[in-house]
PDB file of N, CA and C in Angstrom:
ATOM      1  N   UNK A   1       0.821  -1.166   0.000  1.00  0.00           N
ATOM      2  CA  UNK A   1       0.000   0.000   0.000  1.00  0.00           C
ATOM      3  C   UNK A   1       0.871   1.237   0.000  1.00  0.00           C
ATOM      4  N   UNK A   2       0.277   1.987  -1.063  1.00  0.00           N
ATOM      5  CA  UNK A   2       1.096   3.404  -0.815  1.00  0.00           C
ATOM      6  C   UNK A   2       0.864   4.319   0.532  1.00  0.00           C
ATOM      7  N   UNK A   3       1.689   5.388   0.512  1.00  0.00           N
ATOM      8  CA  UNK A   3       1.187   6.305   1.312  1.00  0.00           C
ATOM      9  C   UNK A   3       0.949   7.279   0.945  1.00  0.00           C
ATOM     10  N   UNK A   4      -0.572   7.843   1.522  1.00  0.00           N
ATOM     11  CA  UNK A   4      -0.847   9.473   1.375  1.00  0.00           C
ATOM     12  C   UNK A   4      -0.671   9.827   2.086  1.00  0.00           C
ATOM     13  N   UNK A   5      -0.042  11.047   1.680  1.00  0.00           N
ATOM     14  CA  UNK A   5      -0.011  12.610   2.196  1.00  0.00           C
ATOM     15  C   UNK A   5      -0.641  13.699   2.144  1.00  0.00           C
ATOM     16  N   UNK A   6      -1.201  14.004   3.227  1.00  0.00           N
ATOM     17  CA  UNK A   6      -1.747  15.375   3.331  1.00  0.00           C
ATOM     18  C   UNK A   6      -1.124  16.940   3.688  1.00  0.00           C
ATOM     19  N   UNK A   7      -1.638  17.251   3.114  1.00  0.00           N
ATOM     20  CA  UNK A   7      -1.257  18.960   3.095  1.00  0.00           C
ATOM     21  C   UNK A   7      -1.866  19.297   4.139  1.00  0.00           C
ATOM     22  N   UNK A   8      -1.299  20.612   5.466  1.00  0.00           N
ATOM     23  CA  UNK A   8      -1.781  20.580   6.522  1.00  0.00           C
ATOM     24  C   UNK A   8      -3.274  21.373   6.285  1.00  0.00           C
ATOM     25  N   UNK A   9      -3.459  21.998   5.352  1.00  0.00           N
ATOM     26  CA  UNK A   9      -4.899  22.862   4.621  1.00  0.00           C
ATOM     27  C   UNK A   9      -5.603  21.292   4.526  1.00  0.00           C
ATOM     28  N   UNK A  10      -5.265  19.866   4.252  1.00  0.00           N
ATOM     29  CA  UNK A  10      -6.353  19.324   3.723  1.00  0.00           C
ATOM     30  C   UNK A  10      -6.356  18.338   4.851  1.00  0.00           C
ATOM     31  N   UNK A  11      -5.581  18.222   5.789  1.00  0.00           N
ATOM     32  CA  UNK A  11      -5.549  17.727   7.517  1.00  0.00           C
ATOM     33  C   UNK A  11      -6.161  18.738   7.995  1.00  0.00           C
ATOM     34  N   UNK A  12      -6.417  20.104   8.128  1.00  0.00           N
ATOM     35  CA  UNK A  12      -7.514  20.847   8.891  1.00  0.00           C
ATOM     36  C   UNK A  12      -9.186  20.577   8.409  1.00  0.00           C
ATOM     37  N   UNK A  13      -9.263  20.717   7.337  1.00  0.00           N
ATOM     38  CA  UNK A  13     -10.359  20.101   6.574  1.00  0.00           C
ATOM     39  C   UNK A  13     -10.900  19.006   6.969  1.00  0.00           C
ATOM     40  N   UNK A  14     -10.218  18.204   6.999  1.00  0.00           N
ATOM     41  CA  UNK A  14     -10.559  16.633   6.985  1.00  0.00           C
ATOM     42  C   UNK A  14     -10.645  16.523   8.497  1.00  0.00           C
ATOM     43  N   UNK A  15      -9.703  17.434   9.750  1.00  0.00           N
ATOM     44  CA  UNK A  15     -10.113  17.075  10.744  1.00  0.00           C
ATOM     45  C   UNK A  15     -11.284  17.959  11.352  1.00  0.00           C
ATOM     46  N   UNK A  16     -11.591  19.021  10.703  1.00  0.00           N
ATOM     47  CA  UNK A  16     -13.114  19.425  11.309  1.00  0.00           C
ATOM     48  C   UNK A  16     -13.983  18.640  10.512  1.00  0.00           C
ATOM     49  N   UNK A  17     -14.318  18.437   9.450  1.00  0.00           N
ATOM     50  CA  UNK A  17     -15.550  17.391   9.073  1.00  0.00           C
ATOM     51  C   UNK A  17     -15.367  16.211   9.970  1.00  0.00           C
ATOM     52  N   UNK A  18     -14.442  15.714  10.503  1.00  0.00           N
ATOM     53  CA  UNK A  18     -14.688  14.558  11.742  1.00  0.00           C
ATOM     54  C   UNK A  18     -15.062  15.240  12.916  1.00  0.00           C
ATOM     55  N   UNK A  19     -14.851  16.595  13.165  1.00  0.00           N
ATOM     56  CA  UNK A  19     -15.476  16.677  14.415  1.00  0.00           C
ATOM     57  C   UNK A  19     -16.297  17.020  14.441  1.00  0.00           C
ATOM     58  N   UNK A  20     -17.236  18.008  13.581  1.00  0.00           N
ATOM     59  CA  UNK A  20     -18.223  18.040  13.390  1.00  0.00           C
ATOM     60  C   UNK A  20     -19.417  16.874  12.962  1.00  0.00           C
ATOM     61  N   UNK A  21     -19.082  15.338  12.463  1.00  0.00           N
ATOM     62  CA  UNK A  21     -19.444  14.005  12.554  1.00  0.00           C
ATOM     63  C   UNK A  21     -20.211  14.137  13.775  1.00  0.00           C
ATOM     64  N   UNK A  22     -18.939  14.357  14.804  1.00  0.00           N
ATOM     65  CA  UNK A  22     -18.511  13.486  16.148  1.00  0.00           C
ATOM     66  C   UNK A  22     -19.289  14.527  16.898  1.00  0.00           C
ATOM     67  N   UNK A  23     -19.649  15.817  16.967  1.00  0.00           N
ATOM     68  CA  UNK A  23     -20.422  16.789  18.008  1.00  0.00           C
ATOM     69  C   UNK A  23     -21.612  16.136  17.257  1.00  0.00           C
ATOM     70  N   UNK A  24     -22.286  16.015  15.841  1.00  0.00           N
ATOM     71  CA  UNK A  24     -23.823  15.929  15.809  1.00  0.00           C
ATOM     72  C   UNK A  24     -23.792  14.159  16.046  1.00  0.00           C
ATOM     73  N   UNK A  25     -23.034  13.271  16.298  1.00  0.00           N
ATOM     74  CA  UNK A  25     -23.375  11.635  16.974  1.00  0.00           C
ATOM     75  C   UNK A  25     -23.161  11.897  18.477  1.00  0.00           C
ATOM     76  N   UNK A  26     -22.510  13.000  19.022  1.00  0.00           N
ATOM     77  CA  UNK A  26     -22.572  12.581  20.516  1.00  0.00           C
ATOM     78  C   UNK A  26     -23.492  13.858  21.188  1.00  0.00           C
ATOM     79  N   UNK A  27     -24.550  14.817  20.184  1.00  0.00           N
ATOM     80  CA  UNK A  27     -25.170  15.606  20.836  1.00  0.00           C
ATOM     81  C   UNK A  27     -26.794  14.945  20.603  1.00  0.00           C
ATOM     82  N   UNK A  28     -27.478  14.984  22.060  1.00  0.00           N
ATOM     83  CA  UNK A  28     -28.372  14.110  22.583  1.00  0.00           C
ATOM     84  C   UNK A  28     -29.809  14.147  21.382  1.00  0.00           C
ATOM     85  N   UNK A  29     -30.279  13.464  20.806  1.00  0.00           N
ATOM     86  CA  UNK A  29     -31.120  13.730  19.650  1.00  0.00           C
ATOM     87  C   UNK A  29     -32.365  14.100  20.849  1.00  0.00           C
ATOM     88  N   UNK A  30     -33.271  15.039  19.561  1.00  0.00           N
ATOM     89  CA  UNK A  30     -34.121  15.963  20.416  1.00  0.00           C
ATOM     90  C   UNK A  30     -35.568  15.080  19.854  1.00  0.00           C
ATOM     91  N   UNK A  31     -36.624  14.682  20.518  1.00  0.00           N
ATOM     92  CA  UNK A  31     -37.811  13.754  20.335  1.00  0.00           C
ATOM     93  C   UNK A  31     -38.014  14.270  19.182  1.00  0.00           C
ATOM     94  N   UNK A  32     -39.113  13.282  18.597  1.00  0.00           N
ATOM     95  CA  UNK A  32     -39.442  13.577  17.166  1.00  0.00           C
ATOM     96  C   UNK A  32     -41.082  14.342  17.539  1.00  0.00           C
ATOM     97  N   UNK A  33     -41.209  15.077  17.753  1.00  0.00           N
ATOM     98  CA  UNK A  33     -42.131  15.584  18.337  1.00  0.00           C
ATOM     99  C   UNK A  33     -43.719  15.495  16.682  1.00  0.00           C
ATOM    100  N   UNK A  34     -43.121  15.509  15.784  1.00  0.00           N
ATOM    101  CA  UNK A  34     -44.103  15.721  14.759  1.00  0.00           C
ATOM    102  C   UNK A  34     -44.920  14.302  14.393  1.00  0.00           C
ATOM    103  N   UNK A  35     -44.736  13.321  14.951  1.00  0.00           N
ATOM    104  CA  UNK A  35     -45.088  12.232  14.870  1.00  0.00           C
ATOM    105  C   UNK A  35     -46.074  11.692  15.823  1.00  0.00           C
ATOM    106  N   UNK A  36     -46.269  12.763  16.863  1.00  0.00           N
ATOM    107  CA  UNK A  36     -47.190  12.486  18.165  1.00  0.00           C
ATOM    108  C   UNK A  36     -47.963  12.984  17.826  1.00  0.00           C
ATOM    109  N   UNK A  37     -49.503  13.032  17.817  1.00  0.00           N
ATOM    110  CA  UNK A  37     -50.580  13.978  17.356  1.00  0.00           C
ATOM    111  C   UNK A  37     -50.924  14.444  18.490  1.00  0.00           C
ATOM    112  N   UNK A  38     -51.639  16.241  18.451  1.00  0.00           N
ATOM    113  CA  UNK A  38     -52.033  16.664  19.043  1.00  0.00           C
ATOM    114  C   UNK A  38     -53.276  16.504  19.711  1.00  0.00           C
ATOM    115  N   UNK A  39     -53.116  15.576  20.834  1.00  0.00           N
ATOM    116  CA  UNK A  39     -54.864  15.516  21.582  1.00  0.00           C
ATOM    117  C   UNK A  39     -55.721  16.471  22.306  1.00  0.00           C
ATOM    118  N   UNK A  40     -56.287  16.954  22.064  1.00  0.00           N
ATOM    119  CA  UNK A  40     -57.009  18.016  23.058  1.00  0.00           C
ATOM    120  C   UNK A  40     -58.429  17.414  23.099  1.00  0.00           C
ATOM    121  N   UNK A  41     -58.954  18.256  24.495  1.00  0.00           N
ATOM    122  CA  UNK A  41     -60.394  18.067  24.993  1.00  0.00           C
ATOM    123  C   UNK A  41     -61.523  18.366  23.907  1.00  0.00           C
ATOM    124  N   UNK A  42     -62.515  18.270  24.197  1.00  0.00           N
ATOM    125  CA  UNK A  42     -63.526  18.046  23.363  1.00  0.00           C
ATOM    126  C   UNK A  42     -63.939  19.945  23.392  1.00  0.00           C
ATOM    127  N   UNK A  43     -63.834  20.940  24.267  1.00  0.00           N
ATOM    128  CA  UNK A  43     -64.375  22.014  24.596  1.00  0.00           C
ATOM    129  C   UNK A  43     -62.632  22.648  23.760  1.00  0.00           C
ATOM    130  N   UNK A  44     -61.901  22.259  23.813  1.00  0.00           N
ATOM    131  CA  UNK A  44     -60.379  22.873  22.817  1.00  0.00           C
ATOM    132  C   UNK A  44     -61.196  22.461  21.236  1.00  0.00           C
ATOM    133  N   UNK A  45     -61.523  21.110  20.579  1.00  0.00           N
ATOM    134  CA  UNK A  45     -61.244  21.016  19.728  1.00  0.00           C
ATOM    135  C   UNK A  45     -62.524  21.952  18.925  1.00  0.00           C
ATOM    136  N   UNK A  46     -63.838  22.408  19.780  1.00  0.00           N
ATOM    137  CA  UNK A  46     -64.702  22.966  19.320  1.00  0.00           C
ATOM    138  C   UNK A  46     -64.166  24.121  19.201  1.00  0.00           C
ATOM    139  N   UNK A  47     -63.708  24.633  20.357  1.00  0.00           N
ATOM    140  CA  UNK A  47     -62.612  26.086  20.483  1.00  0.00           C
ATOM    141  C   UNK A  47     -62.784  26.208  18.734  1.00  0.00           C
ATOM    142  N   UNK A  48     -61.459  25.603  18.351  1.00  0.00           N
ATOM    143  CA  UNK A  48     -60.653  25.248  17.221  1.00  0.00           C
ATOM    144  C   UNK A  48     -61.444  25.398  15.762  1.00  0.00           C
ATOM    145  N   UNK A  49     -62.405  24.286  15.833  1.00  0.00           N
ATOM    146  CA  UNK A  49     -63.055  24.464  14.806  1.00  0.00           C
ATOM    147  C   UNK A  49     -64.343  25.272  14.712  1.00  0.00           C
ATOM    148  N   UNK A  50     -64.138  26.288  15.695  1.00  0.00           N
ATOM    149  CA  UNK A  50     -65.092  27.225  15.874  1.00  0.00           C
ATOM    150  C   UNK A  50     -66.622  26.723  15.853  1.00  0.00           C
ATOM    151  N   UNK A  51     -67.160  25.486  16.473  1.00  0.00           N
ATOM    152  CA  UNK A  51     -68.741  25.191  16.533  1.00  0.00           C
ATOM    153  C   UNK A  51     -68.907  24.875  18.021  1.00  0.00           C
ATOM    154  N   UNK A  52     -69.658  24.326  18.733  1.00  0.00           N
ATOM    155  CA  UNK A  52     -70.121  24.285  19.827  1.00  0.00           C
ATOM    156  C   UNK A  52     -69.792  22.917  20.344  1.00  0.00           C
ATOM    157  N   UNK A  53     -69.526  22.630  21.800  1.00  0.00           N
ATOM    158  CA  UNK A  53     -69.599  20.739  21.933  1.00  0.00           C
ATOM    159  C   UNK A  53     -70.120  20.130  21.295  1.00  0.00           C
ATOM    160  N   UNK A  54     -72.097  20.510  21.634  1.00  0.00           N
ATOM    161  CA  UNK A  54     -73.025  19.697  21.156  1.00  0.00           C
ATOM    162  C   UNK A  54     -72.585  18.992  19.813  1.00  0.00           C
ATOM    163  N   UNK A  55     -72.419  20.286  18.747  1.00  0.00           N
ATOM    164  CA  UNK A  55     -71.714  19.949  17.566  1.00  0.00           C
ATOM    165  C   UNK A  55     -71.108  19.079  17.721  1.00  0.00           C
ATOM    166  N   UNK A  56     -69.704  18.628  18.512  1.00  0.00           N
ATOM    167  CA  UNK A  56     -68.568  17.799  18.361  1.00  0.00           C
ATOM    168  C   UNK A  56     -69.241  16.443  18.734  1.00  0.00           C
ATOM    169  N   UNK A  57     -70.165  16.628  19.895  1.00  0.00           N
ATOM    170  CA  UNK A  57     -70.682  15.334  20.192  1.00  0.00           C
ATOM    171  C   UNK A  57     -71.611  14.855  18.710  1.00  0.00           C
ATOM    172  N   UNK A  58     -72.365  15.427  17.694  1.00  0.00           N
ATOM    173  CA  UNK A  58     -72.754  14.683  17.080  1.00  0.00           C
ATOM    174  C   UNK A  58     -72.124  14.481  15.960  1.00  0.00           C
ATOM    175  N   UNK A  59     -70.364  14.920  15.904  1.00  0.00           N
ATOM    176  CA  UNK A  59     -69.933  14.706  14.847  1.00  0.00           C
ATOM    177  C   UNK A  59     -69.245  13.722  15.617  1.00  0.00           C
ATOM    178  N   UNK A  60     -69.218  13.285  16.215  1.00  0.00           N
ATOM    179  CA  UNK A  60     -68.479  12.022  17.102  1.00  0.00           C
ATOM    180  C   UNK A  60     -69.893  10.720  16.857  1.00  0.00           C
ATOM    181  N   UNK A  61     -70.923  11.195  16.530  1.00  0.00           N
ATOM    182  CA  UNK A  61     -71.777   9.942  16.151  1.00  0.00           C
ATOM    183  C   UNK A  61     -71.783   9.715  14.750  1.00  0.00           C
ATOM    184  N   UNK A  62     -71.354  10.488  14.046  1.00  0.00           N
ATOM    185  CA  UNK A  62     -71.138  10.765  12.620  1.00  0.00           C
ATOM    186  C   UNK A  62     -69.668  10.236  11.690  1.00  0.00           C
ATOM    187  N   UNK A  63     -69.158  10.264  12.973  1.00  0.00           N
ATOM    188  CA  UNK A  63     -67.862   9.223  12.473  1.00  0.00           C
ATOM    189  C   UNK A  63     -66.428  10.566  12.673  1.00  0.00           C
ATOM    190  N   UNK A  64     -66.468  11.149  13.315  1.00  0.00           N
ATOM    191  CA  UNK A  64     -65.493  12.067  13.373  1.00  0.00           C
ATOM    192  C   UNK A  64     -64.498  11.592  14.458  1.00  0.00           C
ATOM    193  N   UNK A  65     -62.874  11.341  14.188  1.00  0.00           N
ATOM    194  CA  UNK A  65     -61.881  10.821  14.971  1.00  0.00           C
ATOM    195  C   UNK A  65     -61.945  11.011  16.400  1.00  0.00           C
ATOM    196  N   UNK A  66     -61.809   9.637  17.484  1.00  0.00           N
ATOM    197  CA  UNK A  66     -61.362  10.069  18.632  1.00  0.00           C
ATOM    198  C   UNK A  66     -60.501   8.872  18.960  1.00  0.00           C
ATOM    199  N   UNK A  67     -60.061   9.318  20.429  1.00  0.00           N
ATOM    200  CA  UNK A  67     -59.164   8.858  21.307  1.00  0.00           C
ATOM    201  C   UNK A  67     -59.686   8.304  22.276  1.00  0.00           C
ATOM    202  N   UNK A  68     -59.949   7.195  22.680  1.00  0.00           N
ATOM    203  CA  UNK A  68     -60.945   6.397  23.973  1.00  0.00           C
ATOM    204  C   UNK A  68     -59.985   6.862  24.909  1.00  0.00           C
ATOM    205  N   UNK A  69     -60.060   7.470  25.934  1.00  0.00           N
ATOM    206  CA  UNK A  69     -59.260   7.378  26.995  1.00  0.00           C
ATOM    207  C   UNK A  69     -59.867   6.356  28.499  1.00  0.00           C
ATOM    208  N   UNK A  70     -60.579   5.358  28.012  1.00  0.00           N
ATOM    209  CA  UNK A  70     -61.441   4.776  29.442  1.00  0.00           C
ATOM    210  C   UNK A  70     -62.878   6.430  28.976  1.00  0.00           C
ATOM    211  N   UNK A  71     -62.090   6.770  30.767  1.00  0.00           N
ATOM    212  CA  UNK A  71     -63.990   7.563  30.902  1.00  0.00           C
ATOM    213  C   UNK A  71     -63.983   8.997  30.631  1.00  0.00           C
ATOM    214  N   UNK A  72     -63.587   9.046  29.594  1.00  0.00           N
ATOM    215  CA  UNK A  72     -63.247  10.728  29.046  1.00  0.00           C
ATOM    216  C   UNK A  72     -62.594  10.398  27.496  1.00  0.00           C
ATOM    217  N   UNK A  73     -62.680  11.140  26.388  1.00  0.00           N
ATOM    218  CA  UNK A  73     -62.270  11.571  25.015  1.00  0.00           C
ATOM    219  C   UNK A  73     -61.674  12.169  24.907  1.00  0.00           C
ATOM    220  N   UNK A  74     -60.130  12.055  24.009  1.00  0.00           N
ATOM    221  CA  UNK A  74     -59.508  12.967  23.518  1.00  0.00           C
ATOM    222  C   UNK A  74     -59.335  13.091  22.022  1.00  0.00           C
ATOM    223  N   UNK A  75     -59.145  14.347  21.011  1.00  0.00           N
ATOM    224  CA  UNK A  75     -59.331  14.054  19.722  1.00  0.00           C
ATOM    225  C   UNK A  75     -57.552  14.706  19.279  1.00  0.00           C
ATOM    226  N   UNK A  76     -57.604  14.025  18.284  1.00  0.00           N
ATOM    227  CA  UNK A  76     -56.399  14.337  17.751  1.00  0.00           C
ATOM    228  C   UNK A  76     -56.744  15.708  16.546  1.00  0.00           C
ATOM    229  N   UNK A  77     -56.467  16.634  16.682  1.00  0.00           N
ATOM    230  CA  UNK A  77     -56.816  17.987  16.398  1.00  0.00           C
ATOM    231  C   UNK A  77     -56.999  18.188  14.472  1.00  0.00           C
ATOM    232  N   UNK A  78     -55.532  17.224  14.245  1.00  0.00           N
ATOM    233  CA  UNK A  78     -54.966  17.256  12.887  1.00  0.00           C
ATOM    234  C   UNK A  78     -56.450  16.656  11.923  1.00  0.00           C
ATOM    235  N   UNK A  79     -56.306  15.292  12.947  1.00  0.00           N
ATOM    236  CA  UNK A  79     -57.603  14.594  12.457  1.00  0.00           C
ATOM    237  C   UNK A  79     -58.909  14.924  11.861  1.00  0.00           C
ATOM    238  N   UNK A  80     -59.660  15.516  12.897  1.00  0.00           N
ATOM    239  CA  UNK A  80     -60.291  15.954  13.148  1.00  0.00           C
ATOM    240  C   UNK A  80     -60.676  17.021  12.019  1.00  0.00           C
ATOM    241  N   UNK A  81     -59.609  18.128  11.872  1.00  0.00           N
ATOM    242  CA  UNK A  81     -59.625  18.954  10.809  1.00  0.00           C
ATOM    243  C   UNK A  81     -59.867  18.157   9.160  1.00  0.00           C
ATOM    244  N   UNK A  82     -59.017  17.724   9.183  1.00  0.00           N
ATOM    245  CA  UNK A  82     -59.269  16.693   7.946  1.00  0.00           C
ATOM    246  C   UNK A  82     -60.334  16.407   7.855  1.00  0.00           C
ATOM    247  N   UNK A  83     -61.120  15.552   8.692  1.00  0.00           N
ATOM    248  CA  UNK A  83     -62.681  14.778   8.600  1.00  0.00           C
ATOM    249  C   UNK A  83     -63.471  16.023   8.362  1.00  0.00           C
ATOM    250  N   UNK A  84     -63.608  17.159   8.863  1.00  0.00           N
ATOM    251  CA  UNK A  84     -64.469  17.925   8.506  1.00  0.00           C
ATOM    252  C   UNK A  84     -64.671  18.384   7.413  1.00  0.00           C
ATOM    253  N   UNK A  85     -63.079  18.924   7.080  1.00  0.00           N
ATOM    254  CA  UNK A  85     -62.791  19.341   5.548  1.00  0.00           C
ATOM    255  C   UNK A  85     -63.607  18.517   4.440  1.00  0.00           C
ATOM    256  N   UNK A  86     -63.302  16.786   4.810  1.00  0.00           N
ATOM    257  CA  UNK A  86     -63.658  16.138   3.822  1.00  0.00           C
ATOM    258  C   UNK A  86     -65.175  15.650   3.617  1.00  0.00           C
ATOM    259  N   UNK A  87     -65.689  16.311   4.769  1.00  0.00           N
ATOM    260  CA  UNK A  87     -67.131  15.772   5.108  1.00  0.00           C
ATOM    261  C   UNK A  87     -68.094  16.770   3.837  1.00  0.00           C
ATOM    262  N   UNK A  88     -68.949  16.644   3.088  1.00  0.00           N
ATOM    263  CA  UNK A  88     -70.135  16.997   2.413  1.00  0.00           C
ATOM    264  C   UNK A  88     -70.536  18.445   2.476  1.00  0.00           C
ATOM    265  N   UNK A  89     -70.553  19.196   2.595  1.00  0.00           N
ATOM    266  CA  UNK A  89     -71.033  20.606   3.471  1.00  0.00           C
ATOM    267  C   UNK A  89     -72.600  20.849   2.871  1.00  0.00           C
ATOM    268  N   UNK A  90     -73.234  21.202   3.522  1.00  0.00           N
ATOM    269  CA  UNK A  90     -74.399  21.082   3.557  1.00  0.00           C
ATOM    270  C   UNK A  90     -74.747  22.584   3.181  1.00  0.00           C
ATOM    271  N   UNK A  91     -75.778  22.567   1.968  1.00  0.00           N
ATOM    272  CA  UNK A  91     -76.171  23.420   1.350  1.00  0.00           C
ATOM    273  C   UNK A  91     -77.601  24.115   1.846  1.00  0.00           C
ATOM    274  N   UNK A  92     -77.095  25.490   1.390  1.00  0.00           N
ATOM    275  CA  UNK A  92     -78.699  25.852   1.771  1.00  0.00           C
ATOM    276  C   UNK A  92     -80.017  25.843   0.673  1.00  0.00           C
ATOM    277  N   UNK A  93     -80.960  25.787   1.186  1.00  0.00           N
ATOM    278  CA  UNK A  93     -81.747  24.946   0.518  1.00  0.00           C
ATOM    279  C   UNK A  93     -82.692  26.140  -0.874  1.00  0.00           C
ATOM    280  N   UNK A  94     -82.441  25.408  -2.271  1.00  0.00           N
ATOM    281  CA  UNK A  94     -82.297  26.058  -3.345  1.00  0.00           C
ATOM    282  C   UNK A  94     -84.223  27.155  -3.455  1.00  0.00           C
ATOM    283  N   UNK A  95     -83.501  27.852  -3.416  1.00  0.00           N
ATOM    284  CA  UNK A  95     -85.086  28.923  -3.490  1.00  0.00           C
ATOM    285  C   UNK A  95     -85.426  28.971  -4.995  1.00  0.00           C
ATOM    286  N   UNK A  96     -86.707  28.370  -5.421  1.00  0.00           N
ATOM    287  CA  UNK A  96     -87.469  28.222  -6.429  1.00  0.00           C
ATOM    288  C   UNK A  96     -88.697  29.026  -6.749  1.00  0.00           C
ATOM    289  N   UNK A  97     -88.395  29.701  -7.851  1.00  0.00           N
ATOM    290  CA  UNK A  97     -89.482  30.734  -8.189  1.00  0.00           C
ATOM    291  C   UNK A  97     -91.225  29.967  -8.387  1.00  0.00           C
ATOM    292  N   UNK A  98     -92.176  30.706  -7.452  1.00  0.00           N
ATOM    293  CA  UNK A  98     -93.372  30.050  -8.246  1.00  0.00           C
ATOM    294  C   UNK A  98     -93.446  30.042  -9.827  1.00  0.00           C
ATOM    295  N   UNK A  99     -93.783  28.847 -10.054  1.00  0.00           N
ATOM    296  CA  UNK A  99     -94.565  29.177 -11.341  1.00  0.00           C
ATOM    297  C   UNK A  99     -95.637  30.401 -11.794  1.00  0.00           C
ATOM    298  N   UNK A 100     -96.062  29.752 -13.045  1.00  0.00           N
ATOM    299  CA  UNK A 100     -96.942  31.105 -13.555  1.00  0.00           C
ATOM    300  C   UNK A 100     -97.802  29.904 -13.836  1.00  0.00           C
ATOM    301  N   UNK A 101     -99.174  30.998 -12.750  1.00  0.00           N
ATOM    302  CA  UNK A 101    -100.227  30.122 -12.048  1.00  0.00           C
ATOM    303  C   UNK A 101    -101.624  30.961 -13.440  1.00  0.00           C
ATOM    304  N   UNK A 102    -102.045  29.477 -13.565  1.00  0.00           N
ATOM    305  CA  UNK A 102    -103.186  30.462 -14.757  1.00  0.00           C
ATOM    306  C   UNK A 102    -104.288  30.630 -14.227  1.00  0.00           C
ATOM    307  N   UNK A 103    -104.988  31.829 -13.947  1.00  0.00           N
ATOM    308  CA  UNK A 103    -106.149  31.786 -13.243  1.00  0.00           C
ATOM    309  C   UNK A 103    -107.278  32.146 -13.853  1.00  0.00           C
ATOM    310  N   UNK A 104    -108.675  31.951 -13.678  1.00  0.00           N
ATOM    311  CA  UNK A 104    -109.477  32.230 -14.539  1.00  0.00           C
ATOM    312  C   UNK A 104    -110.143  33.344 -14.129  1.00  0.00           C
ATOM    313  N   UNK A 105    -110.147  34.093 -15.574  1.00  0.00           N
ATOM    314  CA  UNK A 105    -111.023  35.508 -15.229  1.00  0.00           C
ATOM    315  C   UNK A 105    -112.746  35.469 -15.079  1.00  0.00           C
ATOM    316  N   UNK A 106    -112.905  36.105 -14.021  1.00  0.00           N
ATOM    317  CA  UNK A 106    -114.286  36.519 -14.448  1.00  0.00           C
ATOM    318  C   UNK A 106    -114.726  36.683 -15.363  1.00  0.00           C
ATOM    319  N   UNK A 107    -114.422  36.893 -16.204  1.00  0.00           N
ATOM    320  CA  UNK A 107    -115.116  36.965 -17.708  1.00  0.00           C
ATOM    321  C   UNK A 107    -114.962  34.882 -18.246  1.00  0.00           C
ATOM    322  N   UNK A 108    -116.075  34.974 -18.652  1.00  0.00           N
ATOM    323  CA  UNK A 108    -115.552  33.223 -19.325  1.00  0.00           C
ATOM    324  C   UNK A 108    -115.209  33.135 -20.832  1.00  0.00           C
ATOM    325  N   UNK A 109    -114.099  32.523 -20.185  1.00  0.00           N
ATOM    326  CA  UNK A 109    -113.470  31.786 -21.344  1.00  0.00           C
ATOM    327  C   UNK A 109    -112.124  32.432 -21.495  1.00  0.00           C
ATOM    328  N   UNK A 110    -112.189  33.676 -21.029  1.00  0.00           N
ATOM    329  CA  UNK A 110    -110.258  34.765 -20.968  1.00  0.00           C
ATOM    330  C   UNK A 110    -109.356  34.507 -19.861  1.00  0.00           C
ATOM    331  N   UNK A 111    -108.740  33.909 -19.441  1.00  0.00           N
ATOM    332  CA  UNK A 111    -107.186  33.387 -18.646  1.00  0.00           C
ATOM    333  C   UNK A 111    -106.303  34.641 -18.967  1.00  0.00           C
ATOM    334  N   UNK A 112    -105.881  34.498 -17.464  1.00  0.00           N
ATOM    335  CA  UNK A 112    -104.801  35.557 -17.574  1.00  0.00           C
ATOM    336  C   UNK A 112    -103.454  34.753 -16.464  1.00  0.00           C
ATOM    337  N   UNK A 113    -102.382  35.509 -16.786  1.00  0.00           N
ATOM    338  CA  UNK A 113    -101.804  34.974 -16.268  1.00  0.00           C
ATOM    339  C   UNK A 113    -100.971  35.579 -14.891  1.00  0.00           C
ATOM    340  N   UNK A 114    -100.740  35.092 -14.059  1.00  0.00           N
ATOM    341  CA  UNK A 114    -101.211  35.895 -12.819  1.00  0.00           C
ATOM    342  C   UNK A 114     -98.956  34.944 -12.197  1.00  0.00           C
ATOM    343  N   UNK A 115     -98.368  36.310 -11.931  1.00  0.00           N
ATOM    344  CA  UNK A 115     -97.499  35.396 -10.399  1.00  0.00           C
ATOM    345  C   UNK A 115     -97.970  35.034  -9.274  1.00  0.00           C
ATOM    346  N   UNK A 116     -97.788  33.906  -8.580  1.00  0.00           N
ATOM    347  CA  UNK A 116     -98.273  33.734  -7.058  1.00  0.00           C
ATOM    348  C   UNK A 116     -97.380  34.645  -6.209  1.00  0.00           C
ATOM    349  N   UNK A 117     -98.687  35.056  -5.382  1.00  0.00           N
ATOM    350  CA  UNK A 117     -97.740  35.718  -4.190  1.00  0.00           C
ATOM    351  C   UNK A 117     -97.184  35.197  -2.924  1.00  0.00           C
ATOM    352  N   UNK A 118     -96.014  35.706  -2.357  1.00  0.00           N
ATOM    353  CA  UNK A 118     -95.519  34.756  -1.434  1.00  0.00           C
ATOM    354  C   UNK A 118     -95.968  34.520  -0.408  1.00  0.00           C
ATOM    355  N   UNK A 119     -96.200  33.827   0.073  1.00  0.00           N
ATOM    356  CA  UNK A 119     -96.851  34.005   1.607  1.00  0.00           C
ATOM    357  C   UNK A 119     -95.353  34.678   2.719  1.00  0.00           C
TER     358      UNK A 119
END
């Protein structure tokens, strides 16, 4: 085997990229925190999605994510958002003009044609 030689410019080089290795393998890794979902109470997650408990309770019969904790619920926030997003949104209901109602005139046999009025 031959030998290399280094230039002391490419021995400074070469010895900070090892120590810099060696500070990020011996500095303590920090939790992966993005992998835990956020649980909050049922009165946070309404907070959140701006509607009322009641709401949450019947979107919890409706199929909206939870967390059994035994004798209390927690929802995972992320979740939660999602399911709503993806849920149907409910329209308001399409206002339809009366027809044109034919009514008969006092006079027989002449029709006129009359709009209904609204109640």
């Amino acid at each position: 085997m031959s030998e290399v030689r280094l230039s002391d410019r490419d021995l400074e080089a070469l010895a900070e990229r090892v120590a810099i290795k060696l500070v990020g393998a011996l500095r303590p890794s920090e939790p992966d925190t993005s992998a835990a979902p956020e649980l909050v109470t049922k009165a946070e997650v309404a907070h959140a999605l701006r509607r009322s408990t009641p709401t949450v309770d019947r979107w919890v019969t409706e199929g909206m994510p939870f967390v059994d904790m035994g004798s209390y619920r927690l929802y995972d926030l992320a979740a939660c958002r999602e399911w709503v997003a993806a849920r149907p949104k409910p329209g308001r209901p399409v206002r339809r003009e009366q027809p044109n109602i034919i009514a008969t005139s006092p006079i027989v046999g002449v029709e006129r044609r009359t709009r209904a009025r609204r109640a």
